[in-house]
Protein backbone atom coordinates (compact mmCIF):
# COMPACT_ATOMS: atom_id res chain seq x y z
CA UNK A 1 19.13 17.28 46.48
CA UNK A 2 18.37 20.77 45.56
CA UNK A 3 20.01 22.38 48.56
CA UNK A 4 23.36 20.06 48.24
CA UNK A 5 23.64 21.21 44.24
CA UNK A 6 23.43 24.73 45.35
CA UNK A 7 25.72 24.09 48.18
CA UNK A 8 28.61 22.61 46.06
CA UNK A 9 27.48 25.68 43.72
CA UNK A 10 27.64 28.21 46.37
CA UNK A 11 31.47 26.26 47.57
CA UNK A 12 32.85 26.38 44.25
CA UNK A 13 32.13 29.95 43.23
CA UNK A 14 33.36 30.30 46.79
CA UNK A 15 37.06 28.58 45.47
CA UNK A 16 36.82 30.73 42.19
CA UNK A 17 36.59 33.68 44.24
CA UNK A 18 39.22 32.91 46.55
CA UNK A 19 41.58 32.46 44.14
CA UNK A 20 40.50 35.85 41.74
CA UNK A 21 40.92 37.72 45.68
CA UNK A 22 43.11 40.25 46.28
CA UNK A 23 44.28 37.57 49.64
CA UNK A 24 45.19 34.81 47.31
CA UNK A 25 47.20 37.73 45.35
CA UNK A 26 49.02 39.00 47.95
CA UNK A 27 49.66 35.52 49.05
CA UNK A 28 51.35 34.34 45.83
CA UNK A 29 53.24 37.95 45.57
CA UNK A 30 54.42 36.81 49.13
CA UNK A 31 55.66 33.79 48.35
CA UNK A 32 57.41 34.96 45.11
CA UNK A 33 58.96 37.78 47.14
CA UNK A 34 60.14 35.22 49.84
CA UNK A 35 61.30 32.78 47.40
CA UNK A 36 63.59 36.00 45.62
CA UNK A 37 64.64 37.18 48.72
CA UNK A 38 66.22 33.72 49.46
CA UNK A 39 67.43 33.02 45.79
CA UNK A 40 69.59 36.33 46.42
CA UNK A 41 70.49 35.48 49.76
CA UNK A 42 72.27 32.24 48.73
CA UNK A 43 73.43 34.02 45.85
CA UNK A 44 75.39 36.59 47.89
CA UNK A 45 76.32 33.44 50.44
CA UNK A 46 77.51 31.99 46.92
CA UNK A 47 79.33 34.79 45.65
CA UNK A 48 80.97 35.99 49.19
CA UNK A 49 83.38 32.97 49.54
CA UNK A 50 86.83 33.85 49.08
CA UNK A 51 87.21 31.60 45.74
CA UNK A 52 83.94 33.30 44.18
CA UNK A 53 86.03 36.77 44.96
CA UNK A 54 88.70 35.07 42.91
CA UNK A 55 87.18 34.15 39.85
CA UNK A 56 87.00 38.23 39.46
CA UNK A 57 90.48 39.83 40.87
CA UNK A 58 93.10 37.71 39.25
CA UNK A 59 95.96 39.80 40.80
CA UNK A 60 98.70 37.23 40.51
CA UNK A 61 99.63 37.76 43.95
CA UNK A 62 96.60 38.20 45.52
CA UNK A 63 95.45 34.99 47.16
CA UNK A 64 99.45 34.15 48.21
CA UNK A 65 100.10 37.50 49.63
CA UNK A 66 96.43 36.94 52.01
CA UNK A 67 97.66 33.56 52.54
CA UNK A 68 101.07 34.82 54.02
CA UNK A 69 98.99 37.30 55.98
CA UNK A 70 98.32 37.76 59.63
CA UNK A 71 94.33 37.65 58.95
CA UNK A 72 95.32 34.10 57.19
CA UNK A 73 98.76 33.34 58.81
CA UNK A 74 98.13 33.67 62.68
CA UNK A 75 98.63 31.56 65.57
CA UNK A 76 94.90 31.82 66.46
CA UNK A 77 93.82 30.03 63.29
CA UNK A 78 91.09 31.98 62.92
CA UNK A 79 90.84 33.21 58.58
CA UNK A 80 89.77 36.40 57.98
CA UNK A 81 87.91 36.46 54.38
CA UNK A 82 88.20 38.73 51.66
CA UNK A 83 84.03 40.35 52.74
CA UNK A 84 85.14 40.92 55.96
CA UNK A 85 87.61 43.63 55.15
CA UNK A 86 86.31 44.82 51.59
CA UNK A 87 82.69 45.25 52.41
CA UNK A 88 80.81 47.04 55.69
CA UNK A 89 79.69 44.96 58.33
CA UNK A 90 76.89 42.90 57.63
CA UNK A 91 75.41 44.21 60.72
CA UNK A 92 74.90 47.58 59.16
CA UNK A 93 72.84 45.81 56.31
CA UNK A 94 71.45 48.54 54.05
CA UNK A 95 75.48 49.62 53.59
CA UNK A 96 76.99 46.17 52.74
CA UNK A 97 74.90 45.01 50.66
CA UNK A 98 74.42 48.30 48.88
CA UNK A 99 78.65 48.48 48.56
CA UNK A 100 78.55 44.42 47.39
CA UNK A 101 76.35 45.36 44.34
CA UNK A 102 78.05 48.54 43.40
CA UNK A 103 81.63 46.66 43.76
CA UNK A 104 80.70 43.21 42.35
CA UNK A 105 79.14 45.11 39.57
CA UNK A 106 82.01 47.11 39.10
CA UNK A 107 83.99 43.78 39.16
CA UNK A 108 82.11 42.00 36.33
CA UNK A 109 82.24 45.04 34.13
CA UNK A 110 86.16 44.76 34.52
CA UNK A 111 86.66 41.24 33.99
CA UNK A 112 84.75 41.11 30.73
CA UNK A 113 86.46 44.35 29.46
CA UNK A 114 89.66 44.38 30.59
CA UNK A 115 92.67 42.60 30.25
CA UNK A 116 94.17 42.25 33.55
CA UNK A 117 97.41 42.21 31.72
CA UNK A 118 97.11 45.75 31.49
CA UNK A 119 96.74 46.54 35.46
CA UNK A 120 99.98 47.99 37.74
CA UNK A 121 99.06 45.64 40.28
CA UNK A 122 102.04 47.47 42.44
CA UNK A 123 100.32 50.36 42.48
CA UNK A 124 96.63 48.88 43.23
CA UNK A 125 98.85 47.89 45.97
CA UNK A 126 99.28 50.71 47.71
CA UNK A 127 98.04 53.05 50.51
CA UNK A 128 96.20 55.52 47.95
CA UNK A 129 94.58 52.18 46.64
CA UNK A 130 93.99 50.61 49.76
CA UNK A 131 92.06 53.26 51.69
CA UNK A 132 89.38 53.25 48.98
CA UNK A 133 88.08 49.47 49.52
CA UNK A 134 89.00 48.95 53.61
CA UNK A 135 86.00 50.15 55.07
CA UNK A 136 86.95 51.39 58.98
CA UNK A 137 84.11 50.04 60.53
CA UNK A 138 84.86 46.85 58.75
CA UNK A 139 88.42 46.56 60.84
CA UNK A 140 86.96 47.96 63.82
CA UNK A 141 84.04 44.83 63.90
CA UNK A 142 86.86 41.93 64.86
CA UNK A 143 89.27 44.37 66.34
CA UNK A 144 86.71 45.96 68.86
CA UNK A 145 89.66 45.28 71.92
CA UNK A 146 91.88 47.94 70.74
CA UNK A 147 94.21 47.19 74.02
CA UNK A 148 94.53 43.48 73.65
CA UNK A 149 97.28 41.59 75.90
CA UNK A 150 100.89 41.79 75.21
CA UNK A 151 100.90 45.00 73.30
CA UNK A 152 104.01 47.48 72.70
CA UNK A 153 103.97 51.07 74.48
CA UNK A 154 104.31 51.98 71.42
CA UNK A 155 101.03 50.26 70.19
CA UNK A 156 99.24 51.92 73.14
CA UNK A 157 100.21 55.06 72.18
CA UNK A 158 99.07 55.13 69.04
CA UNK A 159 96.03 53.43 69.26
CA UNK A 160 95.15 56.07 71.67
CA UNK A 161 95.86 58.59 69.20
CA UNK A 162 93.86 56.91 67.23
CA UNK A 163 91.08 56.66 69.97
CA UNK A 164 90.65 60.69 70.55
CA UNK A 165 91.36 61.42 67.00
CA UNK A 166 89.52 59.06 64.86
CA UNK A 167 86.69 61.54 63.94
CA UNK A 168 88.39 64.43 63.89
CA UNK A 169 91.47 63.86 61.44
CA UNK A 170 89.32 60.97 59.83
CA UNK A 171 92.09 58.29 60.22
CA UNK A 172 91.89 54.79 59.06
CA UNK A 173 92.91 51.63 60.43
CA UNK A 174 94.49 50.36 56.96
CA UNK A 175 96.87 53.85 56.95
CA UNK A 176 99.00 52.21 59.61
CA UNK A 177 98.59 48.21 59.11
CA UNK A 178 98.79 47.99 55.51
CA UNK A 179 100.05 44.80 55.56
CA UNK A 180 97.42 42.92 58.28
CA UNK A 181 95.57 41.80 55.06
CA UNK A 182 97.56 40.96 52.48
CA UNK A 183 101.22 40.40 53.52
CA UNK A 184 104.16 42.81 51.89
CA UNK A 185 107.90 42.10 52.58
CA UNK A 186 108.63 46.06 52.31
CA UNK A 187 106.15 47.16 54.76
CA UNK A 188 107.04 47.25 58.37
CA UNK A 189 104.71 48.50 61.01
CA UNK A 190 107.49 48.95 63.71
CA UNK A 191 110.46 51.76 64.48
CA UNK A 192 113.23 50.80 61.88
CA UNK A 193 116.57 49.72 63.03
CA UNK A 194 119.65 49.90 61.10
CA UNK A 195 119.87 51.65 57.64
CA UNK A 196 117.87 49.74 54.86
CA UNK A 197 120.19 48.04 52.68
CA UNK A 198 123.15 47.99 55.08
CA UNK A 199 123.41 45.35 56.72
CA UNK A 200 127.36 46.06 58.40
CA UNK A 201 127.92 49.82 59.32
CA UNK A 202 131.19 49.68 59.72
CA UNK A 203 132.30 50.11 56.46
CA UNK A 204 136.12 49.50 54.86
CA UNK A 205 137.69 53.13 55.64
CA UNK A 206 139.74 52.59 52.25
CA UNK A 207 136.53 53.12 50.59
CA UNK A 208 135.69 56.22 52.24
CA UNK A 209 135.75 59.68 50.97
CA UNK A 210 138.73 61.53 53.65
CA UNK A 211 138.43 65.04 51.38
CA UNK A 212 136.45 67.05 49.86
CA UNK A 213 136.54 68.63 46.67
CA UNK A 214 138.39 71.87 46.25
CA UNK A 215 136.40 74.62 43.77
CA UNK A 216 138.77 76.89 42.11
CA UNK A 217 136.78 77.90 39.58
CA UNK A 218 133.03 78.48 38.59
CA UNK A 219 132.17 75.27 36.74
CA UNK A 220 130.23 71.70 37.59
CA UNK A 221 132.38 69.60 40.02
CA UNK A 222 131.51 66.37 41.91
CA UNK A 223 131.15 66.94 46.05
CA UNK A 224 132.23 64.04 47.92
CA UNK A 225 131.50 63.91 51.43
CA UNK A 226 134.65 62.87 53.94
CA UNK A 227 134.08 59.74 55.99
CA UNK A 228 131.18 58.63 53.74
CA UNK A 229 131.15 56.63 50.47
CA UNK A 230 128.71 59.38 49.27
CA UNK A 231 129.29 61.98 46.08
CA UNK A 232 126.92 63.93 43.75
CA UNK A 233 127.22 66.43 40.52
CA UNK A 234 126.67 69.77 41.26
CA UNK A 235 126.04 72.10 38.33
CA UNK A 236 127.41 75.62 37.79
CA UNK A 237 124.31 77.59 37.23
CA UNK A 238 124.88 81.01 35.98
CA UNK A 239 123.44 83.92 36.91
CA UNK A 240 120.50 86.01 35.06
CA UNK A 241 117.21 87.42 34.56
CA UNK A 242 114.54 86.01 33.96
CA UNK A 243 110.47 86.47 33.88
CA UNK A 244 109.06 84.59 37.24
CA UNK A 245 105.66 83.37 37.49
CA UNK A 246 102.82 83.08 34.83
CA UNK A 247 99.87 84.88 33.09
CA UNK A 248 96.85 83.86 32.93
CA UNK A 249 96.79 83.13 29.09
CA UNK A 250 99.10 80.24 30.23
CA UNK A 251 96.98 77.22 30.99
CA UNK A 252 96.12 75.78 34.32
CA UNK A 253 97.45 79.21 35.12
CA UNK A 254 97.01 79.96 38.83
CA UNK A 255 96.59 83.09 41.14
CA UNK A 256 99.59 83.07 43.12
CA UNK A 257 101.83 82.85 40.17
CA UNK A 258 101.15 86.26 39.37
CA UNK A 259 102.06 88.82 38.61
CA UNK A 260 104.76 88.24 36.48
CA UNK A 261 107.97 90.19 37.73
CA UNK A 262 111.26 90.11 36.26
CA UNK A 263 113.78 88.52 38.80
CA UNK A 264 117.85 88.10 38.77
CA UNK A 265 119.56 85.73 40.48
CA UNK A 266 123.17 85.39 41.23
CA UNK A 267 125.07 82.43 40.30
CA UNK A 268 125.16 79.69 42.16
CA UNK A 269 125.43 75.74 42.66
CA UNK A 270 122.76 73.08 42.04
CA UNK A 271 122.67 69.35 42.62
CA UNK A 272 122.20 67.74 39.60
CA UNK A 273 119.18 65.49 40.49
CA UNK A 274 117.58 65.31 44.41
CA UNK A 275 119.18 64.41 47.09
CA UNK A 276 119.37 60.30 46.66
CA UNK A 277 119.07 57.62 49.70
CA UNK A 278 122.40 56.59 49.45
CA UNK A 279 123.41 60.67 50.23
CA UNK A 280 120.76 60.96 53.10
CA UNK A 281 121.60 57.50 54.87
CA UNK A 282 125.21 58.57 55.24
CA UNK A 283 123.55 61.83 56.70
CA UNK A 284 121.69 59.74 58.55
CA UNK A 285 124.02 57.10 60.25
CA UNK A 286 126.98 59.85 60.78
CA UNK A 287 123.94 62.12 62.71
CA UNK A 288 121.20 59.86 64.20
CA UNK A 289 119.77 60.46 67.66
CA UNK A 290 117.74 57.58 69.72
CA UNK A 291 115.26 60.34 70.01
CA UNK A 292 115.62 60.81 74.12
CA UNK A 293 116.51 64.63 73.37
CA UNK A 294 113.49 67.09 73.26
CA UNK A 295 113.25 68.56 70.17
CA UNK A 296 113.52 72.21 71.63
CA UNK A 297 117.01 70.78 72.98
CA UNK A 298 117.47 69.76 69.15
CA UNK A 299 116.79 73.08 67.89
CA UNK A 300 119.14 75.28 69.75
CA UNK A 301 121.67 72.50 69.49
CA UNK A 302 121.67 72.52 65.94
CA UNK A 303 121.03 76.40 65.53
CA UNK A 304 124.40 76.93 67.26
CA UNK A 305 127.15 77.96 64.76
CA UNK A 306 129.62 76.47 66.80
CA UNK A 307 128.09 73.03 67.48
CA UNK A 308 131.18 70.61 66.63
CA UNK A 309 127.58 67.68 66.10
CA UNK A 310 124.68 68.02 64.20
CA UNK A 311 122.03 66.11 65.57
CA UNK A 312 119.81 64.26 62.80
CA UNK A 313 116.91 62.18 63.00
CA UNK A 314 115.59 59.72 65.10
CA UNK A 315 114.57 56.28 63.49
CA UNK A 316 111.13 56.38 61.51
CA UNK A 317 108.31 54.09 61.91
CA UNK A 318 108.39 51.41 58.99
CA UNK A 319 110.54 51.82 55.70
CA UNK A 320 110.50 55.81 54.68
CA UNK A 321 111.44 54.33 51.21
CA UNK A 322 107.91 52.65 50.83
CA UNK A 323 110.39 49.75 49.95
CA UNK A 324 110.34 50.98 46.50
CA UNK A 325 114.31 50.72 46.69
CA UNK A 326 117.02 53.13 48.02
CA UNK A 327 120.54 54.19 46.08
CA UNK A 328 119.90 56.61 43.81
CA UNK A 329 116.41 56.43 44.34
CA UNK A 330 115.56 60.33 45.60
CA UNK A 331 114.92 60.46 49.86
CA UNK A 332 111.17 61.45 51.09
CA UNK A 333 109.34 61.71 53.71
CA UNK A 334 111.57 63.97 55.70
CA UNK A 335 110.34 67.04 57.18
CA UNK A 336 111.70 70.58 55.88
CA UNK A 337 113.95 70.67 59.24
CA UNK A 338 115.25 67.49 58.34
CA UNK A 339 116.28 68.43 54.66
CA UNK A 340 118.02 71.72 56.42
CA UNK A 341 120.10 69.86 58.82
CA UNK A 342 121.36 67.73 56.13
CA UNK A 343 122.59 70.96 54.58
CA UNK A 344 124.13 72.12 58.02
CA UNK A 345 125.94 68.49 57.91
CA UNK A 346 127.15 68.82 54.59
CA UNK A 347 128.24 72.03 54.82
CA UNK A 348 130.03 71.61 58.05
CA UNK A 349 131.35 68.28 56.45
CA UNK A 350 133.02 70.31 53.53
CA UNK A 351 133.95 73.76 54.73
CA UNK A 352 131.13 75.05 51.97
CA UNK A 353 127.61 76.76 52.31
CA UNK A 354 125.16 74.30 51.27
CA UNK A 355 121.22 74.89 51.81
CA UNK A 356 117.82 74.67 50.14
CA UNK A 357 117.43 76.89 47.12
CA UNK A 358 115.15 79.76 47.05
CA UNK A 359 112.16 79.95 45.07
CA UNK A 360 113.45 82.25 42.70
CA UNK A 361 116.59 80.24 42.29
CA UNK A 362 114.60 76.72 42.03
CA UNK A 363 112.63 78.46 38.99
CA UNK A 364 114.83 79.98 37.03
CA UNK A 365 117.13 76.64 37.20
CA UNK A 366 114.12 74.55 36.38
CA UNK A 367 113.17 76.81 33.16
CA UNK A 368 117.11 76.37 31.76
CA UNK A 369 116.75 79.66 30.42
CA UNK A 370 113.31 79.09 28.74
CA UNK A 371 110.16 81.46 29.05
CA UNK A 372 107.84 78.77 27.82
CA UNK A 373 105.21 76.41 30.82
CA UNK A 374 107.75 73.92 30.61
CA UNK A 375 111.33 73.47 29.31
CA UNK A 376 110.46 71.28 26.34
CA UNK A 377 108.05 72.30 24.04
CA UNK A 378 104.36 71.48 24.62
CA UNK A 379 101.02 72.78 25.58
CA UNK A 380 99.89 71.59 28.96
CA UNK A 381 96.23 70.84 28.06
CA UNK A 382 97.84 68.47 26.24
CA UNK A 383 99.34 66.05 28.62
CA UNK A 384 97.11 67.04 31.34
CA UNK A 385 93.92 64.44 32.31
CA UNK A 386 91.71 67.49 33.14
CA UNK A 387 88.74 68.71 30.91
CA UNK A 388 86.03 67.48 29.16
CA UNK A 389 87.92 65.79 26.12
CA UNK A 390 89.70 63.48 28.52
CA UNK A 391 87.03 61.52 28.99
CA UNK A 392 87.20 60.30 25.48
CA UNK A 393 90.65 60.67 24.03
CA UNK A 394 93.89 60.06 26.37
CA UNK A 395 96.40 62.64 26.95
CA UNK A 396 99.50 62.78 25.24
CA UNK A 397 102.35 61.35 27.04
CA UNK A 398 105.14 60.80 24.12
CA UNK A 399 107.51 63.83 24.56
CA UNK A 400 106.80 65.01 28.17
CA UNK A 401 107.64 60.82 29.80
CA UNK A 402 111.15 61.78 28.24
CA UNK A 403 111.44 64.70 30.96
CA UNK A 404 109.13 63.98 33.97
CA UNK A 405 107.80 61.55 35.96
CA UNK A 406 104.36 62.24 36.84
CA UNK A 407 100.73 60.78 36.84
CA UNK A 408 100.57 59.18 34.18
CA UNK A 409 103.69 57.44 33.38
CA UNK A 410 105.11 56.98 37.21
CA UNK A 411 103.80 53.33 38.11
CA UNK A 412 102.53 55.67 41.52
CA UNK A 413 106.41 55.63 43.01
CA UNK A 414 109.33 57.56 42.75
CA UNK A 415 112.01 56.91 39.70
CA UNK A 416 115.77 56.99 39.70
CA UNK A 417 117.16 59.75 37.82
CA UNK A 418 118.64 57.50 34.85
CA UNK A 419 114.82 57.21 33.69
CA UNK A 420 114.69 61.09 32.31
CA UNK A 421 116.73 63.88 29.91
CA UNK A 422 117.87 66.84 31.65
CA UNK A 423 117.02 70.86 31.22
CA UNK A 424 118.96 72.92 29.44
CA UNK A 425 120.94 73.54 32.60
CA UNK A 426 121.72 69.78 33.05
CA UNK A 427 119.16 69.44 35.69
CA UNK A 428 117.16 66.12 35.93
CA UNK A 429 113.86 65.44 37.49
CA UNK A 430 112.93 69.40 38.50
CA UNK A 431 109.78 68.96 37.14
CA UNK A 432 108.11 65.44 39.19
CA UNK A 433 109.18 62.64 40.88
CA UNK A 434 109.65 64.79 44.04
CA UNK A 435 108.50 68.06 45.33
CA UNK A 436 110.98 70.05 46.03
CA UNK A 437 111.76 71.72 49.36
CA UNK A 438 112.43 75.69 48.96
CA UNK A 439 113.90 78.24 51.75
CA UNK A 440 110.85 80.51 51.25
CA UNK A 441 107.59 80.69 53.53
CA UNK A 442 104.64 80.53 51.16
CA UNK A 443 102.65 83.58 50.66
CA UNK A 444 99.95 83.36 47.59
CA UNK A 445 100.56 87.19 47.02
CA UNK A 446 104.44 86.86 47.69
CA UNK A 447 105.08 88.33 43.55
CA UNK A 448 102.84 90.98 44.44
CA UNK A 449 104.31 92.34 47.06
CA UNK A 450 108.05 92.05 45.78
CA UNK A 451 107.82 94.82 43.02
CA UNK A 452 108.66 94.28 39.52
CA UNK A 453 111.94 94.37 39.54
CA UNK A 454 113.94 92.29 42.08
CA UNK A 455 117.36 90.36 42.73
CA UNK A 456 117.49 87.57 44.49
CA UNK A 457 114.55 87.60 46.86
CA UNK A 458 113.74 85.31 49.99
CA UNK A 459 110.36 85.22 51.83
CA UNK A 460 110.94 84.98 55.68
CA UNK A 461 107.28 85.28 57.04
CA UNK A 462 104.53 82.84 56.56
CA UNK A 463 103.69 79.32 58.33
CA UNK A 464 103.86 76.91 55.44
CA UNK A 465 107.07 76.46 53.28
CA UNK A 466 107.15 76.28 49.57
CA UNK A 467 107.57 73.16 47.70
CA UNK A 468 107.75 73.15 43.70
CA UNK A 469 108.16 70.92 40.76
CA UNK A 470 105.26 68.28 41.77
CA UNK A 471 105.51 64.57 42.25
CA UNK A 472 104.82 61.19 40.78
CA UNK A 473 101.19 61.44 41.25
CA UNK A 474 100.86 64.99 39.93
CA UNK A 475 98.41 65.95 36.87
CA UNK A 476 100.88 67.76 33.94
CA UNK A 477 99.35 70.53 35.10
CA UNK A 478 101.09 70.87 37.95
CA UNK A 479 104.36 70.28 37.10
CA UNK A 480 104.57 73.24 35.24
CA UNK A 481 108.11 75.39 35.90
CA UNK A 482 105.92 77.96 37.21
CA UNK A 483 103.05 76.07 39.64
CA UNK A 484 103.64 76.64 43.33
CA UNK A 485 102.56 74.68 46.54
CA UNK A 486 103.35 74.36 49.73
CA UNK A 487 103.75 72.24 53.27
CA UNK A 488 100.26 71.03 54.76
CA UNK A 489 102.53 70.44 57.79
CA UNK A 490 99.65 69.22 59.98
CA UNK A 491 97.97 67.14 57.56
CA UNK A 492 101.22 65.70 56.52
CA UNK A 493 101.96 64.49 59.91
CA UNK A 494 98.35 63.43 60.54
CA UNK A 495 98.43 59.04 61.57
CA UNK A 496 102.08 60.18 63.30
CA UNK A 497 100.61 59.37 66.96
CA UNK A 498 103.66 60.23 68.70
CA UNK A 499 103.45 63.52 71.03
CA UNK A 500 105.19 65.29 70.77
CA UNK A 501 105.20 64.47 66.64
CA UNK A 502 108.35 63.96 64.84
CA UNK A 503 110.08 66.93 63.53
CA UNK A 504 112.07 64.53 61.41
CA UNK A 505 109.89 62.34 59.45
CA UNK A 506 106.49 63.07 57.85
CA UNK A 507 103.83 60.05 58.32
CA UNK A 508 101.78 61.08 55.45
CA UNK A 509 102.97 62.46 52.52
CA UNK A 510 105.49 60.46 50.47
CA UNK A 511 106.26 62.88 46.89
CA UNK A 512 108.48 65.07 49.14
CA UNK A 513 112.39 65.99 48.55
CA UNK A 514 114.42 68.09 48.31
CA UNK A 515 118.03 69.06 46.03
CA UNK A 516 120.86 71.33 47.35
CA UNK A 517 123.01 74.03 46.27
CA UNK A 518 126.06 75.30 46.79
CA UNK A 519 127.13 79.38 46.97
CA UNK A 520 130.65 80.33 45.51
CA UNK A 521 133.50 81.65 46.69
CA UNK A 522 133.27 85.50 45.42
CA UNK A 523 137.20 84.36 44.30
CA UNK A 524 136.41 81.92 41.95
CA UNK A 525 134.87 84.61 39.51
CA UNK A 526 131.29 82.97 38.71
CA UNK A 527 129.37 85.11 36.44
């Protein structure tokens, strides 16, 4: 008896001690763990289905527009879901689920503060939108055949472009199929044939211009262009001098607008707003090439004074006007050659000498006779999003919207003219919207160099070209009359996979334009 009582003693002190271990611990901490692990396993399971995604991004369109898609809409029937493009591979574990906390987080916080009301859901749609949530590796886990059967020559040539290149000029999948996830009528991931909006080329010749305009004195006219249906203001700019460039007491002041040197130009001709798409089609279907000519053939073809045909440009890949619209809409995306063989066209097609403006010209007409950063009154650090401050109080938008369209107040696409007051001069949109094409080669120390004291001067040497006036993305800071920039010709024509690459049509930038002027006649008398 004694040796059985001290047995079941000895047993359960045994059981206390088991369960006071640091085994039966780690045991329960085990189980626990296990038991959170799968809780926020099925969780994520739970909140990766396409109708938990939902419940946050209530873009009207979203769910039709990835319905109509090919990842949705294919002959394979095969669905793509919304994880599979938005998140990393779930292969590469430590990244997706890392990028599905930070992002559903992120998408909580928004639907509980914000009123979706509120959102430009047109803009969210697009390419500078896009590239931020399509991881590559994401598109390159199903599409890991980038050769499949039945693709264009085309195809092959790009994707390997994309092949060698991927690394190097850090291209993305999503750059060239925008619409492979979420289906958009005005994309089109193909060469374009015919001239958007046009749908008959052969227009009634009654409606077509068969002269052009006759200038017998110094004062604005309206071009129209023979055999087109095409016309545009130009406005008689007098000459002058003026102060070019900017100190540094100016804000958002830069280097290479200094020094200040006082510059006179002569009088001449500007286009009242930027070239349109209803201008550059007609350039375009009177010029176009099928693109079988080399462009060294182009060059000294079109270089030749006496060339009775201008050859233009080939047909672009997709929709050059992002389908945001064409007529007066301004024309982008073509390359600084392009935007001088339109002037060769329309000067040949009206017996005048049109061509890009110089730099000196572009300013002074953009400050209508005004020494101030813009051409309206304001201070730029007050409509500009940069500094401290910003972070707390928004910038002020109420006078400069009536002038430019920029940043803030673009909807991230280009505006027709209508939607702005002109300069002094009569000049719409030379501040945003576009940048604006120059005949100068960019040199930061080109004011330097110059003197103090010079008439209408024209940099020759350099590699990049000058653009001015900013875009519809641009900060207020940068659409200043006197901020410069330039071409990033390579980077511009980065996803183009074409060899050699177009010297008509840039594949990656989308703010660029360009206006026109005109010289006089030294017998009209301009002053």
């Amino acid at each position: 008896m004694t040796d059985n009582r001290f047995a079941n003693r000895y047993s359960s002190e045994k059981k206390k001690s088991f369960f006071r271990g640091k085994t039966f611990i780690l045991l329960i901490g085990a189980l626990l763990g296990a038991g959170i692990v799968i809780a926020a396993y099925k969780t994520s399971v739970y909140f990766s289905t396409d109708e938990s995604c939902m419940i946050c991004h209530v873009h009207p369109h979203v769910e039709a527009s990835w319905k109509l898609s090919k990842h949705v809409n294919n002959r394979s029937g095969v669905k793509t879901h919304c994880v599979a493009c938005h998140l990393p591979p779930q292969n590469n574990t430590w990244k997706h689920y890392s990028a599905k906390a930070q992002l559903g987080l992120k998408d909580v916080w928004s639907y509980l503060t914000k009123d979706s009301a509120d959102f430009n859901w047109d803009s969210k749609s697009e390419l500078e939108n896009a590239v931020k949530y399509i991881p590559n590796e994401s598109c390159k886990e199903c599409h890991q055949n980038l050769f499949p059967e039945g693709i264009s020559n085309d195809g092959i040539t790009a994707h390997l472009y994309y092949d060698e290149n991927e690394k190097k000029l850090n291209l993305q999948c999503i750059s060239c199929h925008l619409d492979a996830g979420h289906y958009n009528p005005n994309y089109n991931h193909s060469k374009m044939t015919g001239i958007p909006g046009i749908t008959n080329s052969s227009a009634d010749p009654k409606t077509l211009f068969t002269d052009t305009v006759k200038i017998t004195s110094f004062n604005d006219y309206i071009e129209q262009i023979p055999g087109t249906q095409a016309s545009f203001k130009m406005i008689a700019i007098p000459g002058g001098t003026f102060e070019m460039g900017s100190t540094d007491k100016e804000p958002f002041h830069k280097a290479d607008e200094a020094p200040v040197r006082n510059v006179t130009v002569s009088p001449f001709f500007m286009a009242e707003v930027e070239v349109t798409w209803d201008q550059y089609w007609a350039f375009y279907g009177n010029t176009m090439s099928e693109g079988r000519t080399p462009p060294e053939t182009v060059y000294a073809n079109n270089s030749n004074p006496n060339v009775d045909a201008i050859s233009g440009p080939t047909p672009p890949f997709g929709f050059p006007d992002q389908g945001w619209g064409g007529g007066d809409r301004p024309a982008i995306t073509m390359t600084h050659y392009a935007a001088e063989t339109f002037c060769q066209w329309l000067s040949k097609k009206t017996g005048k000498k049109y061509r890009l403006p110089t730099e000196a010209e572009w300013e002074y007409a953009a400050r209508g006779g005004t020494q101030t950063p813009y051409f309206f009154a304001g201070n730029p650090k007050d409509f500009s999003n940069q500094g401290f401050w910003r972070k707390f109080f928004d910038a002020k938008t109420d006078s400069i919207s009536s002038f430019v369209i920029y940043g803030n107040n673009s909807q991230n696409r280009t505006q027709e003219p209508d939607n702005v007051l002109p300069n002094p001069f009569g000049l719409k949109n030379m501040l945003g919207n576009v940048m604006e094409y120059c005949a100068d080669k960019y040199k930061a120390d080109a004011y330097a160099k110059s003197g103090n004291n010079v008439k209408d001067p024209l940099v020759t040497e350099g590699t990049e070209w000058v653009v001015r006036g900013g875009n519809y993305t641009s900060d207020a800071a940068d659409v200043r009359c006197a901020a410069r920039d330039y071409t990033k010709h390579d980077a511009w024509l980065k996803t183009d996979p074409q060899q050699p690459k177009s010297i008509w049509w840039y594949s990656d930038i989308r703010g660029i334009g360009f206006r026109v002027v005109c010289e006089p006649d030294a017998s009209i008398g301009a002053k």
